[in-house]
Every structure is written in structure tokens, then in C-alpha cells.
Protein backbone atom coordinates (compact mmCIF):
# COMPACT_ATOMS: atom_id res chain seq x y z
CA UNK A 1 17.78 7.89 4.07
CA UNK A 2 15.77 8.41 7.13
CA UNK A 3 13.94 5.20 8.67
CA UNK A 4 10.25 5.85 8.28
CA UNK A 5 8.11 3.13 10.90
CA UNK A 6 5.92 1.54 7.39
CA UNK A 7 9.20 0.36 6.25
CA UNK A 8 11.80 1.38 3.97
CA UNK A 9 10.90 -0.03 0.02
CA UNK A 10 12.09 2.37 -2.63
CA UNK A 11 11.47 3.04 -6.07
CA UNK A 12 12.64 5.35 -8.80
CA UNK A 13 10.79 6.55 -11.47
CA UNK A 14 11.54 7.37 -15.22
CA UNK A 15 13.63 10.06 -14.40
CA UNK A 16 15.27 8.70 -11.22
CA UNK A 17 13.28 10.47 -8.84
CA UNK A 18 13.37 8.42 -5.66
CA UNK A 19 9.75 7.23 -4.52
CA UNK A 20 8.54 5.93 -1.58
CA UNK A 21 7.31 2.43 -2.07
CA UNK A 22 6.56 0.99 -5.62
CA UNK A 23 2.46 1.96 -5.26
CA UNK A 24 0.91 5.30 -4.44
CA UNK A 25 -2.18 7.02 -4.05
CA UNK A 26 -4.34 10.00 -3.64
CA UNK A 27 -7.19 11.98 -4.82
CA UNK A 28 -8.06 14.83 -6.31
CA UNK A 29 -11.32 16.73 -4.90
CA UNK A 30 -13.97 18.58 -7.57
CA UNK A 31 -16.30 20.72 -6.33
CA UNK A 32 -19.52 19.42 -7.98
CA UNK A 33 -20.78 23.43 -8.19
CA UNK A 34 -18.10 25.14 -9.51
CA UNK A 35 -15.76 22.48 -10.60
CA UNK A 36 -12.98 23.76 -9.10
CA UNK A 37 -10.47 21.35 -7.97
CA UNK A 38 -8.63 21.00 -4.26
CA UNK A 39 -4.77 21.03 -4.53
CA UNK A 40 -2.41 21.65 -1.66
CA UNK A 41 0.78 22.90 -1.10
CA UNK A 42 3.02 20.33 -0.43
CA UNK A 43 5.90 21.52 2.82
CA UNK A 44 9.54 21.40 2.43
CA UNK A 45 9.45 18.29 4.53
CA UNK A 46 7.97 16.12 1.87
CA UNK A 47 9.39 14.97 -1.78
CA UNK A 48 8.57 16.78 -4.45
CA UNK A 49 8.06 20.23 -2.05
CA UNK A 50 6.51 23.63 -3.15
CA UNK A 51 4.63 22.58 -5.61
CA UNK A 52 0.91 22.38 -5.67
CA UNK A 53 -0.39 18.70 -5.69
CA UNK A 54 -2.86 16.67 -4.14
CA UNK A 55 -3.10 14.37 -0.96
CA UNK A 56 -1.92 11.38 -1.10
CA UNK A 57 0.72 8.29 -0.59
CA UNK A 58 1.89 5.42 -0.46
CA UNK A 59 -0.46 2.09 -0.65
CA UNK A 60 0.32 -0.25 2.12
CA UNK A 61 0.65 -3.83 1.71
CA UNK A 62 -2.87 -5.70 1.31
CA UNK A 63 -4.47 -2.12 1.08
CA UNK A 64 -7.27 -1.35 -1.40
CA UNK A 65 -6.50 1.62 -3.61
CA UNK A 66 -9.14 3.65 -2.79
CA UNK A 67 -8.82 3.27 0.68
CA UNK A 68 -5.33 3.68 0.64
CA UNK A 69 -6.08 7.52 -1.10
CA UNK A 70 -8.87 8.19 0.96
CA UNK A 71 -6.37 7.55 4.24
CA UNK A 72 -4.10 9.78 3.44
CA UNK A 73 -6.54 12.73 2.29
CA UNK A 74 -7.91 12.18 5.88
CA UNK A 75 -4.81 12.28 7.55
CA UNK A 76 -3.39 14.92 4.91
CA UNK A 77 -6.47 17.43 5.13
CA UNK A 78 -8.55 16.13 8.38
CA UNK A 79 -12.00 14.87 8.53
CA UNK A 80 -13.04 14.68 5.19
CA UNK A 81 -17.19 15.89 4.08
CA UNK A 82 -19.17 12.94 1.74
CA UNK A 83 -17.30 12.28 -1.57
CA UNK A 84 -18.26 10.83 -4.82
CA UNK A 85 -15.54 8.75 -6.72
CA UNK A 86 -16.32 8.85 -9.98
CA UNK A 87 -12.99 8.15 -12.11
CA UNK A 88 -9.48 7.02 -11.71
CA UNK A 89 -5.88 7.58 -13.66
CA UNK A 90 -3.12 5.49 -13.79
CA UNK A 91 0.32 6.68 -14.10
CA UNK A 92 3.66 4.80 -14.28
CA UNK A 93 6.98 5.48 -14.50
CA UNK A 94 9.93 3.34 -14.28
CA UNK A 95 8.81 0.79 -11.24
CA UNK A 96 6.49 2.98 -9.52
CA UNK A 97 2.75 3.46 -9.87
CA UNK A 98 0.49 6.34 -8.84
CA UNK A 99 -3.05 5.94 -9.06
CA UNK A 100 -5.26 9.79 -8.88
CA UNK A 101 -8.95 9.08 -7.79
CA UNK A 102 -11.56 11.92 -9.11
CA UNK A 103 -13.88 12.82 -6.24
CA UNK A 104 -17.25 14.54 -6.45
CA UNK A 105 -17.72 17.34 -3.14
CA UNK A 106 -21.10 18.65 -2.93
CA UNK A 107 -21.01 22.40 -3.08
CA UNK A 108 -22.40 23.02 0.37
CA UNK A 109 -19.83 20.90 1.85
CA UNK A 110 -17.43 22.11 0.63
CA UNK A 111 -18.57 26.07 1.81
CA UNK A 112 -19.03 24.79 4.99
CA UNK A 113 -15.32 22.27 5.17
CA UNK A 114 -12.06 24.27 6.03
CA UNK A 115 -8.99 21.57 5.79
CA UNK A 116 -6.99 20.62 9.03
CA UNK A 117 -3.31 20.20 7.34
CA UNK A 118 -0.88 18.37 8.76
CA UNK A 119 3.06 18.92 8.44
CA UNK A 120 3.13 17.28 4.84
CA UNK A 121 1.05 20.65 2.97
CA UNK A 122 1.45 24.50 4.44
CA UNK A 123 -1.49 25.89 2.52
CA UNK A 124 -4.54 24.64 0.48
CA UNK A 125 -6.96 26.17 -2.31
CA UNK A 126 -9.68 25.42 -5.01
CA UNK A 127 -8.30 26.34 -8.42
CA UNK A 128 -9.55 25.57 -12.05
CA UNK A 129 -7.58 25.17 -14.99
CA UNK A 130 -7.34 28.66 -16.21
CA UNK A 131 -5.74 29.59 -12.51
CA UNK A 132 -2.41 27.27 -13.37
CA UNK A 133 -2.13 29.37 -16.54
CA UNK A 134 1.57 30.46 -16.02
CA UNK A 135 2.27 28.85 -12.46
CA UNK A 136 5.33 26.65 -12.85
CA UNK A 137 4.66 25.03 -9.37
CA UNK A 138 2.06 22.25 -10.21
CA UNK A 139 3.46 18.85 -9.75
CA UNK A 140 3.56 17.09 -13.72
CA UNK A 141 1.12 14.62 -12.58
CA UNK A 142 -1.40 16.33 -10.97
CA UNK A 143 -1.37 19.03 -13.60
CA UNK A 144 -1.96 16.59 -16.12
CA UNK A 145 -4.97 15.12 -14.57
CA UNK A 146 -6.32 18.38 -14.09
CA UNK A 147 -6.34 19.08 -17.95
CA UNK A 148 -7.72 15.35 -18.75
CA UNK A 149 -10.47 16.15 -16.13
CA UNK A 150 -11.26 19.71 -16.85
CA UNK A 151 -13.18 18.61 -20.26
């Protein structure tokens, strides 16, 4: 396993999919407009690569949630335009935790924001529901929250 420099805790889900750390983060962007919603496509370089998920991570220790998922959007997708958290989902599995933020971007903002990826997502897009329609490559999770929030 390689040596990453925030430390080396593990955890395994349900299924015995290794995890990094036992608490993780991230958030998924709605345009408040169109109500499309950001997802990314997560590199080769990553775990669970090409599929189409959302930024996020790990929470560090003493870390707030939210700050924890608004971190690594930043340093997932760059400088990030105002957002609006307005709900959150919990999901566990075996002894690891991953908590999905809903956040409100303002229409113009998000014309006017263009994502700076770094090495952890090759390509970005806003989607809505109906575009997953038949697209095996959407992480569980994230699809899931996309149909609870798409009501």
C-alpha cells in the first residue's frame, strides 16, 4: 500500500472495498437554475476510477465535516464560486462513513466558473437524472443521492 503523508488508517466497507480512513466527505454541486448536478470523472489514479462521482475525501482528525468536503472540492475542482448547503446524507458501510453535502450554485456562477482539476478527476460535467439513464459508470453512492435529491 503506498505511504500517503496524512497517514495510513484503513477501512473496508460492506463489500470489502478498501477505504481510506474510517470518515469521508464531499459534496455534490446543484445548479440552483437548471438543477443540474456537478459530477466528475474520477482518474485511474484514484479508488473507485472511471466512474462519475463527486469531489471529495477523507475527514482529517479534529476536522468539521463540512469543511472537510468543502477542502477537497477546492483542491479537487479549484477555487470554488459562493455555495449554499442546504442538505446532507449519511452513508455507512461496514466501518466507514461517507457523508454527501447538497450545495446550492447560483446560475450565473456557475456560467461564468470553469473547474481547475487536479490529477484525482480527468473530466467534469453538469448532468440531471435523466442523463445517467443507461450509464453504468456512476459511483453507487453518488447515484443514489442523485435520485433522493432529484425530487
Amino acid at each position: 500500500m503506498p505511504e500517503r503523508p496524512e497517514g495510513n488508517e484503513v477501512s473496508y466497507d460492506a463489500h470489502g472495498q478498501l477505504r481510506w480512513g474510517r470518515k469521508a466527505a464531499g459534496i455534490l454541486i446543484r445548479r440552483k437554475d437548471l438543477g443540474m448536478f456537478l459530477l466528475v470523472m474520477r482518474s485511474q489514479e484514484v479508488m473507485d476510477p472511471g466512474v462519475l462521482g463527486i469531489p471529495g475525501g477523507r475527514i482529517e482528525p479534529g476536522e468539521k465535516e463540512e469543511e472537510a468536503a468543502l477542502k477537497e472540492a477546492t483542491e479537487e475542482l479549484g477555487p470554488l464560486p459562493q455555495l449554499e448547503f442546504v442538505d446532507r446524507d449519511l452513508y455507512t458501510s461496514g466501518d466507514f462513513s461517507y457523508v454527501t453535502f447538497l450545495a446550492l450554485m447560483d446560475g450565473k456562477d456557475a456560467d461564468g466558473w470553469k473547474p481547475e482539476l487536479n490529477w484525482e478527476n480527468d473530466a467534469w460535467i453538469w448532468v440531471d437524472l435523466a442523463d445517467l439513464r443507461g450509464i453504468k459508470e456512476v459511483h453507487p453512492n453518488v447515484r443514489r443521492v442523485l435520485q433522493k435529491w432529484s425530487k
